[in-house]
PDB file of N, CA and C in Angstrom:
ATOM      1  N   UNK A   1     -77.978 -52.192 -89.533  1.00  0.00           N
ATOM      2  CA  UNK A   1     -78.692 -51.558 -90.638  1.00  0.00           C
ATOM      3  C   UNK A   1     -78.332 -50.079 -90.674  1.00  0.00           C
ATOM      4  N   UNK A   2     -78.046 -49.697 -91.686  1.00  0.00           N
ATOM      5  CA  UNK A   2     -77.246 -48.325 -91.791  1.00  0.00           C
ATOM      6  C   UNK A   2     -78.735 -47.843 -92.639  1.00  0.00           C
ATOM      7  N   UNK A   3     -78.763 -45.963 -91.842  1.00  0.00           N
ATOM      8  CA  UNK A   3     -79.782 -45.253 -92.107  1.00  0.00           C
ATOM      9  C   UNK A   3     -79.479 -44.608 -93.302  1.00  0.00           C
ATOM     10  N   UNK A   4     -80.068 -43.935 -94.516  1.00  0.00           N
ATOM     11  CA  UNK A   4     -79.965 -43.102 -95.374  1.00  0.00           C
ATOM     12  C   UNK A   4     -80.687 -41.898 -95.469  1.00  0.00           C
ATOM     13  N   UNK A   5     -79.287 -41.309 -95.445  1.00  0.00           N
ATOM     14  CA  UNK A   5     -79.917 -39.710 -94.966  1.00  0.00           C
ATOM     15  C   UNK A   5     -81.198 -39.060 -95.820  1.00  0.00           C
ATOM     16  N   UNK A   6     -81.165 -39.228 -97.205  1.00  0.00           N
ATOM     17  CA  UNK A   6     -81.791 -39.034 -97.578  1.00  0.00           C
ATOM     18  C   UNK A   6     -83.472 -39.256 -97.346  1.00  0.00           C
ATOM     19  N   UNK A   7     -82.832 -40.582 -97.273  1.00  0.00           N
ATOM     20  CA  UNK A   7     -85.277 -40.853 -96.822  1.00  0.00           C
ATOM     21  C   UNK A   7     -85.280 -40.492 -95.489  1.00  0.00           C
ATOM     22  N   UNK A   8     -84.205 -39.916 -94.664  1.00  0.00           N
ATOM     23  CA  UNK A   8     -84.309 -39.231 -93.100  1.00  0.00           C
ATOM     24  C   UNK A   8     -85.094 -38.080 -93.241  1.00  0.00           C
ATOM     25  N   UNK A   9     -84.492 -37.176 -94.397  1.00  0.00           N
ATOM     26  CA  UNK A   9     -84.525 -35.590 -94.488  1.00  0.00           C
ATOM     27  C   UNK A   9     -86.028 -35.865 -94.834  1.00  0.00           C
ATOM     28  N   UNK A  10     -86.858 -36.854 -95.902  1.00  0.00           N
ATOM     29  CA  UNK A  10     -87.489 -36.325 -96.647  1.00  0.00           C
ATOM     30  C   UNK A  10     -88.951 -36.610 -95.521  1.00  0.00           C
ATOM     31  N   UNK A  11     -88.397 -37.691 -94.895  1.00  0.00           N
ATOM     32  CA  UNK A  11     -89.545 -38.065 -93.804  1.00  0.00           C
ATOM     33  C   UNK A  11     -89.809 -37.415 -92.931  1.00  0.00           C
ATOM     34  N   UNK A  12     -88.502 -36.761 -92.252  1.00  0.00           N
ATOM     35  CA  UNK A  12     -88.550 -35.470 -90.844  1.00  0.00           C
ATOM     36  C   UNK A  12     -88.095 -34.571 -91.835  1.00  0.00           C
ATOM     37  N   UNK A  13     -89.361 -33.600 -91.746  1.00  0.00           N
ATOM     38  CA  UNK A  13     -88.984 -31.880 -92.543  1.00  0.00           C
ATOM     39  C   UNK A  13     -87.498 -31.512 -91.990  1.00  0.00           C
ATOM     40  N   UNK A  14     -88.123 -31.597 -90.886  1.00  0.00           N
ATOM     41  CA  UNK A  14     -86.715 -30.347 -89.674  1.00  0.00           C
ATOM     42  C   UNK A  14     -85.649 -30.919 -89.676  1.00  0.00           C
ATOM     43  N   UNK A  15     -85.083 -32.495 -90.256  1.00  0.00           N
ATOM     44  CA  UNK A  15     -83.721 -32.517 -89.898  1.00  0.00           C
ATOM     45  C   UNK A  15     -82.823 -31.696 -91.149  1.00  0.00           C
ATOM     46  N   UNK A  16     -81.692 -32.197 -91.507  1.00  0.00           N
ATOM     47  CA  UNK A  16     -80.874 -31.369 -92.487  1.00  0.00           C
ATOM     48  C   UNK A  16     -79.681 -31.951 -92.102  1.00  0.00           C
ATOM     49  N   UNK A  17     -79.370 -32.155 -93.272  1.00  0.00           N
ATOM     50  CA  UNK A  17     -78.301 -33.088 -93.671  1.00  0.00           C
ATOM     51  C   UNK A  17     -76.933 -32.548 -94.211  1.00  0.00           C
ATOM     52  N   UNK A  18     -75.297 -32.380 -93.439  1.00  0.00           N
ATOM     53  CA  UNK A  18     -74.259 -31.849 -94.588  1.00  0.00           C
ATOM     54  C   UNK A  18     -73.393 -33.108 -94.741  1.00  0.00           C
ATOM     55  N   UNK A  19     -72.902 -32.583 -95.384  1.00  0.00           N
ATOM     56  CA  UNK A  19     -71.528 -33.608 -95.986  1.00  0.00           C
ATOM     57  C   UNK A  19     -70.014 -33.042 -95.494  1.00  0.00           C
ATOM     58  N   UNK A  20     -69.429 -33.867 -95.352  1.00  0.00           N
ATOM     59  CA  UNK A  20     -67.570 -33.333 -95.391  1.00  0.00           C
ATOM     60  C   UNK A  20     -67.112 -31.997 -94.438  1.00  0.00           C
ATOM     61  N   UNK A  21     -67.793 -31.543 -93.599  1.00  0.00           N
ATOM     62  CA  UNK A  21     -67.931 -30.727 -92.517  1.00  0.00           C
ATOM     63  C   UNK A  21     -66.771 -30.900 -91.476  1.00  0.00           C
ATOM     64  N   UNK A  22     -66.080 -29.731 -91.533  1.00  0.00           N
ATOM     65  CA  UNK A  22     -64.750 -30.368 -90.616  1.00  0.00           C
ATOM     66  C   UNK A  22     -65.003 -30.129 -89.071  1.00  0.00           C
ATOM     67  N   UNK A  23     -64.542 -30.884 -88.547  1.00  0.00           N
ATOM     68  CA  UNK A  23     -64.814 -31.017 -86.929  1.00  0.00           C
ATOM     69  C   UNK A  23     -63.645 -30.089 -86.194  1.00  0.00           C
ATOM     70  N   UNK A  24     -64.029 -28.844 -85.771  1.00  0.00           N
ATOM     71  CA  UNK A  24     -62.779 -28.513 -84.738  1.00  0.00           C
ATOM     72  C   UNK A  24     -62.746 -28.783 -83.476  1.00  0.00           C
ATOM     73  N   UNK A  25     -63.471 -29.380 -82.633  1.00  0.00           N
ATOM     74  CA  UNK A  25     -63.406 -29.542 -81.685  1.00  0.00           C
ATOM     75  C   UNK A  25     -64.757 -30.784 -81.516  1.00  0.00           C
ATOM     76  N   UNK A  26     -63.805 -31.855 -80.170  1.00  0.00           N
ATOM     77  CA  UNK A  26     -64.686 -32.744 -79.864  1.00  0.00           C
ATOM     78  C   UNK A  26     -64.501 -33.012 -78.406  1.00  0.00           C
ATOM     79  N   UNK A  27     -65.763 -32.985 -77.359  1.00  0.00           N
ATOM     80  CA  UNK A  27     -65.459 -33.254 -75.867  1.00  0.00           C
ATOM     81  C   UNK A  27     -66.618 -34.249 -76.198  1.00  0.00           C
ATOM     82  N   UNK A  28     -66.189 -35.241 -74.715  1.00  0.00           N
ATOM     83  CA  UNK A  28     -67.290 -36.354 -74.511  1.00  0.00           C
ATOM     84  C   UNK A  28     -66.592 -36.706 -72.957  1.00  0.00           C
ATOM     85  N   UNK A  29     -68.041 -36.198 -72.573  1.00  0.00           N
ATOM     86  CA  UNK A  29     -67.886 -36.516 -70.640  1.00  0.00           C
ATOM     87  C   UNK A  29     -69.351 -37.414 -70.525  1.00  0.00           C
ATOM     88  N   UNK A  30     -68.706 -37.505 -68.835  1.00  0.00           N
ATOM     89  CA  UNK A  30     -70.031 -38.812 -68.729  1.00  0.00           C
ATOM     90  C   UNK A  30     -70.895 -38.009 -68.094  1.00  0.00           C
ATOM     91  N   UNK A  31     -72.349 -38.555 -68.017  1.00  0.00           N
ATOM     92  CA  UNK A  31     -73.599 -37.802 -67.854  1.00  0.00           C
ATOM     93  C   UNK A  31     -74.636 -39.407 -67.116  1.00  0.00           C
ATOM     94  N   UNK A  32     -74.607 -39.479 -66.458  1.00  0.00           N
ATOM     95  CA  UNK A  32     -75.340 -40.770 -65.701  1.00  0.00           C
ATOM     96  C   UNK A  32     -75.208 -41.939 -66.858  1.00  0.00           C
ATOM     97  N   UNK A  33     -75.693 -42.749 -67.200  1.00  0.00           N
ATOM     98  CA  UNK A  33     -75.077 -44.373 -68.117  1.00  0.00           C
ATOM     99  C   UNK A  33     -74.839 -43.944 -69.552  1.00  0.00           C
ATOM    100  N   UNK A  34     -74.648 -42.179 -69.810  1.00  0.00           N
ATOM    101  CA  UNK A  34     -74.525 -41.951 -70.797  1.00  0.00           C
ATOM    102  C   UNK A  34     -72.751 -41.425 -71.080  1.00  0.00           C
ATOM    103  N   UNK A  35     -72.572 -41.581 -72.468  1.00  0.00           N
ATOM    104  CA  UNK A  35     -71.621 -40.421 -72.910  1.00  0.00           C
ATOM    105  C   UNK A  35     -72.260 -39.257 -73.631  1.00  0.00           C
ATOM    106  N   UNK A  36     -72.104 -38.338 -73.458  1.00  0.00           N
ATOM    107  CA  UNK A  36     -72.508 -36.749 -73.968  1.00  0.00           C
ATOM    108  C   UNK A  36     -71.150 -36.360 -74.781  1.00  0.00           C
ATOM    109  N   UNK A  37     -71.657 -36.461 -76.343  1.00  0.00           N
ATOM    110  CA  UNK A  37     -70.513 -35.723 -77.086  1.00  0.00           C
ATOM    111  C   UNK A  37     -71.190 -34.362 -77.490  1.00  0.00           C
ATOM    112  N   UNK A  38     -70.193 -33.486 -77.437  1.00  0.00           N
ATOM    113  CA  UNK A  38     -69.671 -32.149 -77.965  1.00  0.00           C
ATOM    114  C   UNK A  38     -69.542 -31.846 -79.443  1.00  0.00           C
ATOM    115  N   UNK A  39     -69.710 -31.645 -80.227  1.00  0.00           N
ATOM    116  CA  UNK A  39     -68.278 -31.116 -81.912  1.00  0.00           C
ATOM    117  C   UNK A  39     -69.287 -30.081 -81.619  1.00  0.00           C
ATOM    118  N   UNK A  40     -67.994 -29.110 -82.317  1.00  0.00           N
ATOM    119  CA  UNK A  40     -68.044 -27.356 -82.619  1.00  0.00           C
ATOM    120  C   UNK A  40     -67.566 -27.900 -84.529  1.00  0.00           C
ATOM    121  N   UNK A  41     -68.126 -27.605 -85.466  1.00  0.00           N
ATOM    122  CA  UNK A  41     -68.027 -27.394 -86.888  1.00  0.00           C
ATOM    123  C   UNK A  41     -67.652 -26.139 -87.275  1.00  0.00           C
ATOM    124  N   UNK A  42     -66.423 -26.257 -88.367  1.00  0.00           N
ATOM    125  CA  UNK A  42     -65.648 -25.106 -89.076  1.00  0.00           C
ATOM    126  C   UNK A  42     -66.791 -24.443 -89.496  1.00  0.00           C
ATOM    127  N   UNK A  43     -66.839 -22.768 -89.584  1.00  0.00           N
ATOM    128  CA  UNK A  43     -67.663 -21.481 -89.466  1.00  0.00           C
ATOM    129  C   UNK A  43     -69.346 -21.872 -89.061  1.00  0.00           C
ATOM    130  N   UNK A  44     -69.249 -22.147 -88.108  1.00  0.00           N
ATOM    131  CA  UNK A  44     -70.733 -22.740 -87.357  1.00  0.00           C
ATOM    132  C   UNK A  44     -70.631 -22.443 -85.864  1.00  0.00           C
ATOM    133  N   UNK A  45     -71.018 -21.274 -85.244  1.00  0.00           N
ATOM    134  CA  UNK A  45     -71.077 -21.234 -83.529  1.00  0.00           C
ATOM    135  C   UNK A  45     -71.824 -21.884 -83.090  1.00  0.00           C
ATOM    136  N   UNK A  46     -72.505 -22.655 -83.396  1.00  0.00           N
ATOM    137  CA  UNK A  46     -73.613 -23.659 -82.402  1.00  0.00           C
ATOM    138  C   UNK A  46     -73.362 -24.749 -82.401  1.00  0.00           C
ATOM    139  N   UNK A  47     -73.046 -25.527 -81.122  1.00  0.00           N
ATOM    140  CA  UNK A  47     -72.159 -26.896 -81.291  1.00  0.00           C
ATOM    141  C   UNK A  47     -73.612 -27.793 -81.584  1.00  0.00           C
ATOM    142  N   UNK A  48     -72.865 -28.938 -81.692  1.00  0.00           N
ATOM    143  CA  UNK A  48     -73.716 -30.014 -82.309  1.00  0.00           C
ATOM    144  C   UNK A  48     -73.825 -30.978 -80.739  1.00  0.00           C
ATOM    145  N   UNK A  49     -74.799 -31.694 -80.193  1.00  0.00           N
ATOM    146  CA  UNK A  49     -74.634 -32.883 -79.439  1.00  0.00           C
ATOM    147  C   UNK A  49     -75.606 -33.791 -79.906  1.00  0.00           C
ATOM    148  N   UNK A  50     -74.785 -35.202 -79.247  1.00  0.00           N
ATOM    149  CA  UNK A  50     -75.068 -36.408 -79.254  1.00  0.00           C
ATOM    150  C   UNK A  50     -74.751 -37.364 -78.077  1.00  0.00           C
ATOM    151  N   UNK A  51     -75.529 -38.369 -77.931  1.00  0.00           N
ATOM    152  CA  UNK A  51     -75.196 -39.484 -76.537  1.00  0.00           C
ATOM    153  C   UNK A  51     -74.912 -40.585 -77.230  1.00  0.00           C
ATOM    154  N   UNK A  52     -74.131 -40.954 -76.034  1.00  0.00           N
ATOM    155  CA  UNK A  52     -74.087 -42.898 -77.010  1.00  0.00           C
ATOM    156  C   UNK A  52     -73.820 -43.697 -75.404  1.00  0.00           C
ATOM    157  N   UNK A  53     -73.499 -44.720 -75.760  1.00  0.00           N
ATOM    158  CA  UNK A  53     -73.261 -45.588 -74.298  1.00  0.00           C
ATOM    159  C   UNK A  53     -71.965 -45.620 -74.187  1.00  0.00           C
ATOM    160  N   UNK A  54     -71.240 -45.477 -75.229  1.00  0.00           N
ATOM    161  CA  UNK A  54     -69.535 -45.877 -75.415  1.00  0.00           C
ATOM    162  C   UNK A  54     -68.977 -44.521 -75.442  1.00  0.00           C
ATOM    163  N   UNK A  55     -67.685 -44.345 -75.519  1.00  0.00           N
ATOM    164  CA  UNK A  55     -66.916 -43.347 -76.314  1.00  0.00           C
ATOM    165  C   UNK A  55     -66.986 -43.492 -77.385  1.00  0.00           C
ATOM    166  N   UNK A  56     -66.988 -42.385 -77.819  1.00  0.00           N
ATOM    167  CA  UNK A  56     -66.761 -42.484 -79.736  1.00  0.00           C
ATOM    168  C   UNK A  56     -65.332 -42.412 -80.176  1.00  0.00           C
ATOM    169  N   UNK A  57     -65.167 -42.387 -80.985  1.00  0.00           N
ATOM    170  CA  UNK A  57     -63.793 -42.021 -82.117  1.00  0.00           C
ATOM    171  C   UNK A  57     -63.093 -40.549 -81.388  1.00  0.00           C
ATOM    172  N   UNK A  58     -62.133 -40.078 -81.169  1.00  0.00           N
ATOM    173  CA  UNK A  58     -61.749 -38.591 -81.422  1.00  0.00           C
ATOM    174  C   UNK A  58     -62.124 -38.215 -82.798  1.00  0.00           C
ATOM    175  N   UNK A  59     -63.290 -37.091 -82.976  1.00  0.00           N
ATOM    176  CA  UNK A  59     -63.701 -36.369 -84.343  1.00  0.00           C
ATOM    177  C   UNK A  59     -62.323 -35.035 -84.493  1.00  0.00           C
ATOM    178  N   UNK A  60     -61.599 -34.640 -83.853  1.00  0.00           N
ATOM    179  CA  UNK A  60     -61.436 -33.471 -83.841  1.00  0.00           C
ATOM    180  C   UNK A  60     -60.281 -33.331 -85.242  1.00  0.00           C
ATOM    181  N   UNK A  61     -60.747 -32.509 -86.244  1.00  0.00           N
ATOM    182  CA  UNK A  61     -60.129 -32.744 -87.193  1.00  0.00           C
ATOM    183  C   UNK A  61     -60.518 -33.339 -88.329  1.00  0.00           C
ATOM    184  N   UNK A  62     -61.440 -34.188 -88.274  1.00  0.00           N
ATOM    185  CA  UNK A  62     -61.718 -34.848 -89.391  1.00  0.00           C
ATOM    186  C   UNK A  62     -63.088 -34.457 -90.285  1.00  0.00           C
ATOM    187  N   UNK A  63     -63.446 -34.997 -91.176  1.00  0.00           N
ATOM    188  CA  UNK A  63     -64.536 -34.632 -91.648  1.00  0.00           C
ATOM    189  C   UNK A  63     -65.684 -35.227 -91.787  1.00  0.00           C
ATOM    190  N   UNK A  64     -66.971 -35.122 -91.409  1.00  0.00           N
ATOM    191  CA  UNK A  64     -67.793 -36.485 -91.302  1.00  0.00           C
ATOM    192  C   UNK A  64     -69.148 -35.508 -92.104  1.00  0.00           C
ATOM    193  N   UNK A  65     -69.750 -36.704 -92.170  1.00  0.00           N
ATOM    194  CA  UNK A  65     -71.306 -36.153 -92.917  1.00  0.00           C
ATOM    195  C   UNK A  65     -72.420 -36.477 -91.696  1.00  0.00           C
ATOM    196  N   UNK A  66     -73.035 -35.477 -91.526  1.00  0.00           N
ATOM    197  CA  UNK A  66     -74.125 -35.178 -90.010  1.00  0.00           C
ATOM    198  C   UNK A  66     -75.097 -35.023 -90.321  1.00  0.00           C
ATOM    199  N   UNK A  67     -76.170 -35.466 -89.703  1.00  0.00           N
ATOM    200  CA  UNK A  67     -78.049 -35.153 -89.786  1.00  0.00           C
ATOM    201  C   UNK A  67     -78.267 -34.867 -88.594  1.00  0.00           C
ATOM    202  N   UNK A  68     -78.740 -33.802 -88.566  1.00  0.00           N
ATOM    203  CA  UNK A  68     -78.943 -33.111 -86.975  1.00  0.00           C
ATOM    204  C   UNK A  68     -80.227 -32.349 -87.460  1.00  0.00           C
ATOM    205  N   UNK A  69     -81.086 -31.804 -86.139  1.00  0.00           N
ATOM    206  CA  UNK A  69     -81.831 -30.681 -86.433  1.00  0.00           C
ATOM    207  C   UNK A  69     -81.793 -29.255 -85.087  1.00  0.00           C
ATOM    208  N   UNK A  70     -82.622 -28.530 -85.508  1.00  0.00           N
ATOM    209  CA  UNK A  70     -82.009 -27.232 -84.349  1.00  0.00           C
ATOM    210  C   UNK A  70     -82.963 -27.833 -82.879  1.00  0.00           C
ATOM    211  N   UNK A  71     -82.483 -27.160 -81.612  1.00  0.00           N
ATOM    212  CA  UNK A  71     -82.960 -27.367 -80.496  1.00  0.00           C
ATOM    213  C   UNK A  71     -83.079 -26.434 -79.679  1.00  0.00           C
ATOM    214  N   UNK A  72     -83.484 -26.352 -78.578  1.00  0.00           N
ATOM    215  CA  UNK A  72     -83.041 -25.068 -77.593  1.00  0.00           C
ATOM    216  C   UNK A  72     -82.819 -25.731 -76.613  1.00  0.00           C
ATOM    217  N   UNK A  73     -81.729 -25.731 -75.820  1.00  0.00           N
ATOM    218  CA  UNK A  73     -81.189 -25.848 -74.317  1.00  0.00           C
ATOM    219  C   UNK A  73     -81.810 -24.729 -73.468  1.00  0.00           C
ATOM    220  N   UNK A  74     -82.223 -24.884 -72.382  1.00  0.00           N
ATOM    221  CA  UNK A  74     -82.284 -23.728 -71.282  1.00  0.00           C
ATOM    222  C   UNK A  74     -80.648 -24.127 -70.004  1.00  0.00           C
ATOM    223  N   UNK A  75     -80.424 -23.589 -70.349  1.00  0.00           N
ATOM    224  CA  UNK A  75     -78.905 -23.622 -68.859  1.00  0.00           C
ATOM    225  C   UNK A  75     -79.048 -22.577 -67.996  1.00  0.00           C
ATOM    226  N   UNK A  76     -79.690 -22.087 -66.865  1.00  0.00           N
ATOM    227  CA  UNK A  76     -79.177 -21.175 -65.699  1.00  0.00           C
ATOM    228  C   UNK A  76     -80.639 -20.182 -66.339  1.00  0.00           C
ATOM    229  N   UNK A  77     -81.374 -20.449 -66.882  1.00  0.00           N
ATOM    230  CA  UNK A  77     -82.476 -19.899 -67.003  1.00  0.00           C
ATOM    231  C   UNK A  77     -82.706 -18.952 -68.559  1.00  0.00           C
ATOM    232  N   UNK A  78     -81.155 -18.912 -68.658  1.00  0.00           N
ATOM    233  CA  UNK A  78     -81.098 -18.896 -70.502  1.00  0.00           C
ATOM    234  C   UNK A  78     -81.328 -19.923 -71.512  1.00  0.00           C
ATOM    235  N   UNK A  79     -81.513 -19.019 -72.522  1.00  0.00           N
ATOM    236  CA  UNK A  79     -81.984 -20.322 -73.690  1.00  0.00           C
ATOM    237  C   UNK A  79     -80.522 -20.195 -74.917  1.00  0.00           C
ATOM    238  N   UNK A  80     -80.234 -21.249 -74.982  1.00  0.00           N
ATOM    239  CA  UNK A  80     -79.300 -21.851 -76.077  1.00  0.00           C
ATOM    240  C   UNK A  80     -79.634 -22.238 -76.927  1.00  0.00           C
ATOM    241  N   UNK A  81     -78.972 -22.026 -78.134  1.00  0.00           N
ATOM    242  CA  UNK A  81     -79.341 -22.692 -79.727  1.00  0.00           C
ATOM    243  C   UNK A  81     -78.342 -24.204 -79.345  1.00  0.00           C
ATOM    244  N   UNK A  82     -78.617 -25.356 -79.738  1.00  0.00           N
ATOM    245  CA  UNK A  82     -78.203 -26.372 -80.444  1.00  0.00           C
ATOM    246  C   UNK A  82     -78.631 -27.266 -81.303  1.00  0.00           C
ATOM    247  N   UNK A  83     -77.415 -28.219 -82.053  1.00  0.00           N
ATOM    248  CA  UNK A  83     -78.137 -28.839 -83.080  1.00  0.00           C
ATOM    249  C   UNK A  83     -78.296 -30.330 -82.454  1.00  0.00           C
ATOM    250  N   UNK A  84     -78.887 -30.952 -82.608  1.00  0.00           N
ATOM    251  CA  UNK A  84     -79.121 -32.429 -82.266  1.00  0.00           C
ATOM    252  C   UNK A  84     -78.612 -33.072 -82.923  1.00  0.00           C
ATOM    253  N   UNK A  85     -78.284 -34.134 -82.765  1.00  0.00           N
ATOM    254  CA  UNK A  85     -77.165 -34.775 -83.777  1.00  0.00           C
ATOM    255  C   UNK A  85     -78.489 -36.181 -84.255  1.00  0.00           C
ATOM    256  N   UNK A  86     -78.650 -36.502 -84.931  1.00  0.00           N
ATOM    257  CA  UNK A  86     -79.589 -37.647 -85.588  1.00  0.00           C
ATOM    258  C   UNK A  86     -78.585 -39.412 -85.863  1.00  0.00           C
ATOM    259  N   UNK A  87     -77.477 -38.825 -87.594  1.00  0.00           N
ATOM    260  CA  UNK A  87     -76.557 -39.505 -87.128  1.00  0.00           C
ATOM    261  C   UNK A  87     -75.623 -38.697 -87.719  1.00  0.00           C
ATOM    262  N   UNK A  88     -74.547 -39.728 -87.328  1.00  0.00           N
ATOM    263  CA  UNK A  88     -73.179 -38.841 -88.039  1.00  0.00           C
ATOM    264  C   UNK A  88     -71.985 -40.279 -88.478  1.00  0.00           C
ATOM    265  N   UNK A  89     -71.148 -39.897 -89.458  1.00  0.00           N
ATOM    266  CA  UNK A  89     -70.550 -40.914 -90.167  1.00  0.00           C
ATOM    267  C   UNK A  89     -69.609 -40.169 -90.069  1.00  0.00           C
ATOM    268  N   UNK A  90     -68.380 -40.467 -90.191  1.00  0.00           N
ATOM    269  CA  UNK A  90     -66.730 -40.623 -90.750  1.00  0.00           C
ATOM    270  C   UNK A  90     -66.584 -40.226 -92.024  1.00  0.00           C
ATOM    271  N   UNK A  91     -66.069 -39.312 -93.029  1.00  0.00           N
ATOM    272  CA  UNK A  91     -66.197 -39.382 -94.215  1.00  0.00           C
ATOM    273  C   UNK A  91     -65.039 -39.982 -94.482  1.00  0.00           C
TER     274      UNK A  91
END
């Protein structure tokens, strides 16, 4: 069953939805029974993450449409901006 972003956004205020967003960069390392992906998005410094059980696709380069919302990481006692990834498609 495939989600639609639309009744996503309108149900959760905080997520936010783009379209056609080019991917420059994609890492995915393992993290205990997880995969932890990475993308960095063209003029956007705050990377995006997501988990899955599998590897995904190589994104790097391509353009996909994303629903994410903002987060804060703490690492080493600092706080980080990231976006959460909700879902993300292939355009």
């Amino acid at each position: 069953m495939q989600s639609d972003p639309d009744k996503l956004t309108k149900k959760h205020q905080e997520l936010t939805h783009s379209e056609l967003v080019k991917v420059v960069s994609h890492v995915q390392r393992d993290k205990d029974e997880w995969i932890l992906n990475t993308i960095m998005i063209e003029d956007c410094e705050v990377p995006f993450k997501f988990k899955r059980k599998q590897q995904y696709k190589d994104l790097k380069g391509a353009r996909v449409n994303i629903t994410y919302y903002p987060s804060v990481e703490v690492v080493a006692g600092m706080d980080f901006e990231i976006m959460n990834v909700v879902r993300i498609k292939k355009s």
